[in-house]
C-alpha atoms as a PDB file:
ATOM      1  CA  UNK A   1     110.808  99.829  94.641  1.00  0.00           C
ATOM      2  CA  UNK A   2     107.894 101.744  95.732  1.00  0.00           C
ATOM      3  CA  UNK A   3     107.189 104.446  98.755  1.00  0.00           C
ATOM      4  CA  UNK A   4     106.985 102.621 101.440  1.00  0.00           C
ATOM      5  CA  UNK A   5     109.951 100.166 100.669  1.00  0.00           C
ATOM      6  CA  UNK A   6     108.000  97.285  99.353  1.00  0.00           C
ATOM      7  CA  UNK A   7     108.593  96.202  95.787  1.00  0.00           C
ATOM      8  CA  UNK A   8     106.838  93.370  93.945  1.00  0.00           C
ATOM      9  CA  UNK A   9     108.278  91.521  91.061  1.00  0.00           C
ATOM     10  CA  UNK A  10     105.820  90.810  88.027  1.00  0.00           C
ATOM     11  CA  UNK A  11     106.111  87.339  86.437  1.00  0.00           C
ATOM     12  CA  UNK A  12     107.868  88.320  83.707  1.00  0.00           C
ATOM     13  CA  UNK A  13     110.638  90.622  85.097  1.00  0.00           C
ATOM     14  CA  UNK A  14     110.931  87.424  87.677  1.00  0.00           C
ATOM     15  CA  UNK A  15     111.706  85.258  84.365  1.00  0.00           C
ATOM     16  CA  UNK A  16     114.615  87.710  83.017  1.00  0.00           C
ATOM     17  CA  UNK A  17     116.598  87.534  85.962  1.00  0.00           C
ATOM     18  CA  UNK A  18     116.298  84.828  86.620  1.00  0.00           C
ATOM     19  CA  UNK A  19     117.358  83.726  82.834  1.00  0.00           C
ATOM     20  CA  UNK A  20     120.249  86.438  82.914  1.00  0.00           C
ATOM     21  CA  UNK A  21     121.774  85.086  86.678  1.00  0.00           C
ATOM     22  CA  UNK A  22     121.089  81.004  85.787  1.00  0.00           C
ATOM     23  CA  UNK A  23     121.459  80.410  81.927  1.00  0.00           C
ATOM     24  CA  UNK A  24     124.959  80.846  81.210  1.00  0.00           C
ATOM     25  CA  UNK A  25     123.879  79.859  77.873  1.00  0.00           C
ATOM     26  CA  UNK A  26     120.995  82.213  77.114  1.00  0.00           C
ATOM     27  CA  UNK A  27     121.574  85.442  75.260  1.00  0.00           C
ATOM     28  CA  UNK A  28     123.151  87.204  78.359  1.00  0.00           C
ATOM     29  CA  UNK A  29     125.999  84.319  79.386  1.00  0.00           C
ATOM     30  CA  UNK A  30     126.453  84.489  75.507  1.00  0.00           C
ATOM     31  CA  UNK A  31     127.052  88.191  75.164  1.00  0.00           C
ATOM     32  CA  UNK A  32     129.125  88.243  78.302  1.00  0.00           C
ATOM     33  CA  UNK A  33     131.467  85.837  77.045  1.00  0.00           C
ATOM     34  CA  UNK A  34     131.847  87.492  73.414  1.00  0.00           C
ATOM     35  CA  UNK A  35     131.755  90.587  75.133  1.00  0.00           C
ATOM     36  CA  UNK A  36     134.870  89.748  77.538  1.00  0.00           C
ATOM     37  CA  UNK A  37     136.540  88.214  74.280  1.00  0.00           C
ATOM     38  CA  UNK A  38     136.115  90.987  71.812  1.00  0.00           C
ATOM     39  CA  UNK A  39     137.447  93.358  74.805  1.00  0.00           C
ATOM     40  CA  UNK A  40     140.419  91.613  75.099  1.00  0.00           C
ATOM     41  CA  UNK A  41     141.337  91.256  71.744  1.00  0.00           C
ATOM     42  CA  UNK A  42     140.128  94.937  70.905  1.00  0.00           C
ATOM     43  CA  UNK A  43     143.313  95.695  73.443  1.00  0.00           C
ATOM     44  CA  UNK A  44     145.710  93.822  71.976  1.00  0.00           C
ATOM     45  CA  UNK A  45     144.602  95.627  68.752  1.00  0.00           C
ATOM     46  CA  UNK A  46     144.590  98.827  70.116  1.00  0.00           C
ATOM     47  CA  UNK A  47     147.953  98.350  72.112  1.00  0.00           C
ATOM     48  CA  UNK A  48     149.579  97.283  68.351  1.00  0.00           C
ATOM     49  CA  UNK A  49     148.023 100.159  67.143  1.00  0.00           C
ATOM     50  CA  UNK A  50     149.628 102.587  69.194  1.00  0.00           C
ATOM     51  CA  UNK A  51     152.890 100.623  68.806  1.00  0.00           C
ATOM     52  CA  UNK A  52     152.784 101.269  65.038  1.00  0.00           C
ATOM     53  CA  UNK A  53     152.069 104.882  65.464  1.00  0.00           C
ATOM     54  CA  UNK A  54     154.916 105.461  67.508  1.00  0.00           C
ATOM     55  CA  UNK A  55     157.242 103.566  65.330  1.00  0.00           C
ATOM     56  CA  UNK A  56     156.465 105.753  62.346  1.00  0.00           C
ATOM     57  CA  UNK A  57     156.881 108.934  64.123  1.00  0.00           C
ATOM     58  CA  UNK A  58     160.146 107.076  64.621  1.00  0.00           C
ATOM     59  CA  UNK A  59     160.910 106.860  60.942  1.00  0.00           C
ATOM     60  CA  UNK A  60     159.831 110.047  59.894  1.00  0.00           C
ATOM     61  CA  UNK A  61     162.096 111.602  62.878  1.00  0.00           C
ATOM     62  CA  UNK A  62     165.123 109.223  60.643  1.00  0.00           C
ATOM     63  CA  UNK A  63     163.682 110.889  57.589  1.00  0.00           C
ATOM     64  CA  UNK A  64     164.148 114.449  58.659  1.00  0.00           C
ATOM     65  CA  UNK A  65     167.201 113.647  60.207  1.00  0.00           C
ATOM     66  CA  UNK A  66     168.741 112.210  56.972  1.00  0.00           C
ATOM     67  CA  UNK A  67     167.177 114.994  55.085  1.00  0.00           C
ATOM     68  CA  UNK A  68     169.230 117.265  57.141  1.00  0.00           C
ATOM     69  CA  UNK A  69     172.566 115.571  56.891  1.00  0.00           C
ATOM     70  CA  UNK A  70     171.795 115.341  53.254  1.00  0.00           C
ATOM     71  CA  UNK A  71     170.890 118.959  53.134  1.00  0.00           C
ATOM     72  CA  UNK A  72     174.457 119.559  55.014  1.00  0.00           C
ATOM     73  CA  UNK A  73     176.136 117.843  52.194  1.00  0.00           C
ATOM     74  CA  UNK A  74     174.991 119.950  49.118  1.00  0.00           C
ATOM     75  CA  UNK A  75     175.674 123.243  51.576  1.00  0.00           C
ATOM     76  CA  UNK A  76     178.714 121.836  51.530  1.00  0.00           C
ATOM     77  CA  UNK A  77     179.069 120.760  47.796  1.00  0.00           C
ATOM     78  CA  UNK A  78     177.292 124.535  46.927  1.00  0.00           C
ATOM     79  CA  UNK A  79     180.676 125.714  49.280  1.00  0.00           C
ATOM     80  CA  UNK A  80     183.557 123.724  47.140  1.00  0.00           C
ATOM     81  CA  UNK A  81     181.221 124.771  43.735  1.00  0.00           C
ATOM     82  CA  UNK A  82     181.897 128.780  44.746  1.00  0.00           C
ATOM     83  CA  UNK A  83     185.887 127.934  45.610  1.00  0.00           C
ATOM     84  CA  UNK A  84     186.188 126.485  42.138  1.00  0.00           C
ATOM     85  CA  UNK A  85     184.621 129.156  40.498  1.00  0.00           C
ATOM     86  CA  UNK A  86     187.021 131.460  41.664  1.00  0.00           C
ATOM     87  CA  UNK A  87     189.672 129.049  41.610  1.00  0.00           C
ATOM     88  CA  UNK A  88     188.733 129.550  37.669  1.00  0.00           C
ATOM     89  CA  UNK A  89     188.408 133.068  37.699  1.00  0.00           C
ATOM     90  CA  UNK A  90     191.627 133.039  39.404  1.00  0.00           C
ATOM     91  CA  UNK A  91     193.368 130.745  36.725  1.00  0.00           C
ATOM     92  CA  UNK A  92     191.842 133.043  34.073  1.00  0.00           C
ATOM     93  CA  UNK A  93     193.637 136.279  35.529  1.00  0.00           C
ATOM     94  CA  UNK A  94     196.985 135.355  37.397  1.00  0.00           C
ATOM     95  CA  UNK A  95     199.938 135.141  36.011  1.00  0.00           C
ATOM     96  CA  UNK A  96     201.883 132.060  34.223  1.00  0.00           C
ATOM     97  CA  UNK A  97     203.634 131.097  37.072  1.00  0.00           C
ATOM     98  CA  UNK A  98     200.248 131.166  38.851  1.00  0.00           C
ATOM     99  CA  UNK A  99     198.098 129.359  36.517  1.00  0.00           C
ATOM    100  CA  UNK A 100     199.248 125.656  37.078  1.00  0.00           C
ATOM    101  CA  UNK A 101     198.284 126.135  40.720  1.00  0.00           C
ATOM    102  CA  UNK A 102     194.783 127.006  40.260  1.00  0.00           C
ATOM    103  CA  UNK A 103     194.340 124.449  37.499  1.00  0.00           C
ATOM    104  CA  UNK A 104     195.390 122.012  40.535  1.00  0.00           C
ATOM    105  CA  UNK A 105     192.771 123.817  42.546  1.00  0.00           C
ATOM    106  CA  UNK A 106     189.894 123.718  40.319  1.00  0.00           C
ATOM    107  CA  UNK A 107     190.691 119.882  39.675  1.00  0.00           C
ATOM    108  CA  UNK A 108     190.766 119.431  43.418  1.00  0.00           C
ATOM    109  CA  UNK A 109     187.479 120.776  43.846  1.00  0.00           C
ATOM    110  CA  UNK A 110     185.889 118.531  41.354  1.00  0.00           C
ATOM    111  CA  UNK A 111     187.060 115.706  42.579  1.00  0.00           C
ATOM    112  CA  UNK A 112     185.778 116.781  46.229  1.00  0.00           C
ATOM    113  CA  UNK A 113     182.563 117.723  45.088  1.00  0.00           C
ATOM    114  CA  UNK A 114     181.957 114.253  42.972  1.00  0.00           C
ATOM    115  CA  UNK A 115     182.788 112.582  46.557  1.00  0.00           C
ATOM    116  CA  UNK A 116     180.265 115.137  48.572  1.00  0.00           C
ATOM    117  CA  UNK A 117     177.519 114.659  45.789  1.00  0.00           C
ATOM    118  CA  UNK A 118     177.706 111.033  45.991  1.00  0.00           C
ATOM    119  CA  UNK A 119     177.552 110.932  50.080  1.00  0.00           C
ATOM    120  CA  UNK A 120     174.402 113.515  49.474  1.00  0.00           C
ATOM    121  CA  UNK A 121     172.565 111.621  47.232  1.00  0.00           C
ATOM    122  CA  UNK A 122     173.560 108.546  49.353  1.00  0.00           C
ATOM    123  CA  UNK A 123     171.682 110.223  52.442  1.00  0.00           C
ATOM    124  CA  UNK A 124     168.866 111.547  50.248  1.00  0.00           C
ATOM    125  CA  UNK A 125     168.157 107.602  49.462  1.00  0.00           C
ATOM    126  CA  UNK A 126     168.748 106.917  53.097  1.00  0.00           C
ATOM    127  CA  UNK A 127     166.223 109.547  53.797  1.00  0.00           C
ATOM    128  CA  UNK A 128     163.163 108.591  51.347  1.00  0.00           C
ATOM    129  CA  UNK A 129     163.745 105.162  52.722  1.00  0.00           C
ATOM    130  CA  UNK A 130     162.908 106.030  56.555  1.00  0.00           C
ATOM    131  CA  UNK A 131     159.820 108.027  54.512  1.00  0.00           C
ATOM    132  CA  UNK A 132     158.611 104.922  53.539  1.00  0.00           C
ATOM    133  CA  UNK A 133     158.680 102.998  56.273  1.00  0.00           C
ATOM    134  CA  UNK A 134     157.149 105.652  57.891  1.00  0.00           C
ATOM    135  CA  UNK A 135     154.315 105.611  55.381  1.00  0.00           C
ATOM    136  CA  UNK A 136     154.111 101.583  55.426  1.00  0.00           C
ATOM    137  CA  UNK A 137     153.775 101.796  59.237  1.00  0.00           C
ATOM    138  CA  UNK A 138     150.994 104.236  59.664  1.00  0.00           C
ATOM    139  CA  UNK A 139     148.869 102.385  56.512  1.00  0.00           C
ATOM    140  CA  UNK A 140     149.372  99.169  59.362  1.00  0.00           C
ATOM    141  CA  UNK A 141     148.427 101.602  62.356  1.00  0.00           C
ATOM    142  CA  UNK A 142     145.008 102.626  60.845  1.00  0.00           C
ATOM    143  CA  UNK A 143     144.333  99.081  60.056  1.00  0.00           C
ATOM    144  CA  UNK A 144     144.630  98.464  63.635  1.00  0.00           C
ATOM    145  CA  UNK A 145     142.836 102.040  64.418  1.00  0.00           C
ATOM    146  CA  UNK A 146     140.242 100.328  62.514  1.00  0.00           C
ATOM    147  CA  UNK A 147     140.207  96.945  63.748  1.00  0.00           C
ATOM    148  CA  UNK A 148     139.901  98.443  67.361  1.00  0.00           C
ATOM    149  CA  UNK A 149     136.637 100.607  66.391  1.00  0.00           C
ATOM    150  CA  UNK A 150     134.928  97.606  64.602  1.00  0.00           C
ATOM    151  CA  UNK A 151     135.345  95.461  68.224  1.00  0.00           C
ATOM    152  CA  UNK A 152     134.652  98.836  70.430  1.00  0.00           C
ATOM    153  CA  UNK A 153     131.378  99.076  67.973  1.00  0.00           C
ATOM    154  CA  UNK A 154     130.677  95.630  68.702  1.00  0.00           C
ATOM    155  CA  UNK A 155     131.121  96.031  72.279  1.00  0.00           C
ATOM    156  CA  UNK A 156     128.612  99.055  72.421  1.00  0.00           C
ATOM    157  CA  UNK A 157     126.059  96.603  70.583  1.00  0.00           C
ATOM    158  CA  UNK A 158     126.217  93.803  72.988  1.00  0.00           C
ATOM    159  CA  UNK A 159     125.035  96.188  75.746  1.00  0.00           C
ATOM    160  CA  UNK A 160     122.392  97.399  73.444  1.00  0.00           C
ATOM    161  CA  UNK A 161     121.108  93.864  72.551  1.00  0.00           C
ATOM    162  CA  UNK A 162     121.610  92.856  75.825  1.00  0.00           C
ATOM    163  CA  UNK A 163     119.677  95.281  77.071  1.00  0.00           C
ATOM    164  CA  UNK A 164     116.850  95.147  74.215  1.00  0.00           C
ATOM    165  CA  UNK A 165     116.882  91.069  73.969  1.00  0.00           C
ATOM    166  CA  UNK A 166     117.071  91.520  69.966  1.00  0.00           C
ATOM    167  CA  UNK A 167     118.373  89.055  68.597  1.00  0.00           C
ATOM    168  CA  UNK A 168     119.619  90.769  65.006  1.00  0.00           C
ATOM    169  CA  UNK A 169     121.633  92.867  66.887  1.00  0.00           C
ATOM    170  CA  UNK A 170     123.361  89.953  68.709  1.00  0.00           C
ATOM    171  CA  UNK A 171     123.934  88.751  65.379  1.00  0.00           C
ATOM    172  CA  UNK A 172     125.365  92.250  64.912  1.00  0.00           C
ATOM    173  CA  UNK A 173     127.821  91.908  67.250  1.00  0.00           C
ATOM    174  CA  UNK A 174     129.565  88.606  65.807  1.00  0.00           C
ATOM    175  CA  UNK A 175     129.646  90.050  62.376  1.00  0.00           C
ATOM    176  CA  UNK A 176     131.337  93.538  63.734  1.00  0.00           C
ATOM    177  CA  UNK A 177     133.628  91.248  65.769  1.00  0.00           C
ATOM    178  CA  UNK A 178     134.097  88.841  62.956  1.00  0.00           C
ATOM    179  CA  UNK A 179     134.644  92.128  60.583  1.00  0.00           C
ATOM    180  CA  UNK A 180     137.410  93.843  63.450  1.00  0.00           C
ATOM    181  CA  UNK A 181     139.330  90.323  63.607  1.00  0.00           C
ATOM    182  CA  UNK A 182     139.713  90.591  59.491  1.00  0.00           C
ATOM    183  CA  UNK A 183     140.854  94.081  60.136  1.00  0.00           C
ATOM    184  CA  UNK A 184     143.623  92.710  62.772  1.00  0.00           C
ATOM    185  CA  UNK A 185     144.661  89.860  60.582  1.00  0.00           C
ATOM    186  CA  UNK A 186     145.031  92.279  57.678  1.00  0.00           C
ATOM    187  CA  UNK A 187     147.107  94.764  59.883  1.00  0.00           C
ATOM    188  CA  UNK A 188     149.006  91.685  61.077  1.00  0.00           C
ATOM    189  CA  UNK A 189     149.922  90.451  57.290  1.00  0.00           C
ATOM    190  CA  UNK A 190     150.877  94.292  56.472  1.00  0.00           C
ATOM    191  CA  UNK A 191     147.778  94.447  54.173  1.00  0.00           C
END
């Protein structure tokens, strides 16, 4: 608009809007279809990518946790290791009458500690288990992560061509969106 409030259109800029606000099927109605489309899938790709972060912060939270009880265990197996030591020593310097109770003892403890090793290694499994998953679900988050920046790339690049009326980069667009859905269906099949 000029100065004094008066603004004349040139033939040309008359044209564009006029092919932008009545050709739903000219490179604008086009792009502002895809565009709406690759938004809304780009947030269903982002929203599962987010999901699967959060889930493996979930598993490695049941890692640690396991790790911990399993850690508890062979404290505990380290504990009954020390009583039959000196249930040995003990064996080795008490009397006769002594002796057959700290054979008892040291048997006891072996026993006790083959039952606490096997509930330690049990939760050591349990543990590298809820590691994996962990791992398995953030491989599937950053195929989202990436499926989401291919479409938000694509979106950017329908404004641009939009805006520049080049047609490569509207070709641009569909092959970032058609490369972002790929991405999604790979994160969807755990790929």
């Amino acid at each position: 608009m000029s100065e004094s409030g008066f603004h004349v259109h040139g033939p040309h800029e008359h044209e564009l809007e006029h092919a932008a606000e009545h050709d739903p099927k000219g490179l604008a109605g086009q792009l502002a279809v895809a565009t709406a489309i690759i938004a809304t899938i780009g947030a269903l790709f982002s929203y599962m990518a987010g999901a699967t972060q959060a889930e493996a912060g979930l598993d490695k939270n049941n890692a640690a946790i396991k790790k911990t009880e399993a850690s508890n265990q062979w404290n505990y197996y380290q504990a009954k290791s020390s009583k039959q030591n000196l249930s040995e020593l003990a064996q080795e310097l008490a009397s006769d009458v002594r002796k057959t109770f700290y054979a008892d003892e040291v048997k006891r403890y072996k026993t006790e500690k083959a039952e606490i090793k096997l509930a330690a290694e049990k939760l050591e499994a349990e543990s590298g288990a809820w590691d994996d998953r962990s791992a398995e679900q953030m491989l599937q988050h950053h195929r989202w992560a990436q499926a989401t920046t291919a479409l938000q790339i694509a979106i950017a690049m329908a404004a641009i061509a939009l805006l520049t009326r080049r047609k490569w980069l509207e070709y641009g667009v569909f092959a970032l969106s058609g490369l972002g859905v790929v991405l999604g269906v790979l994160a969807w099949q755990h790929i």
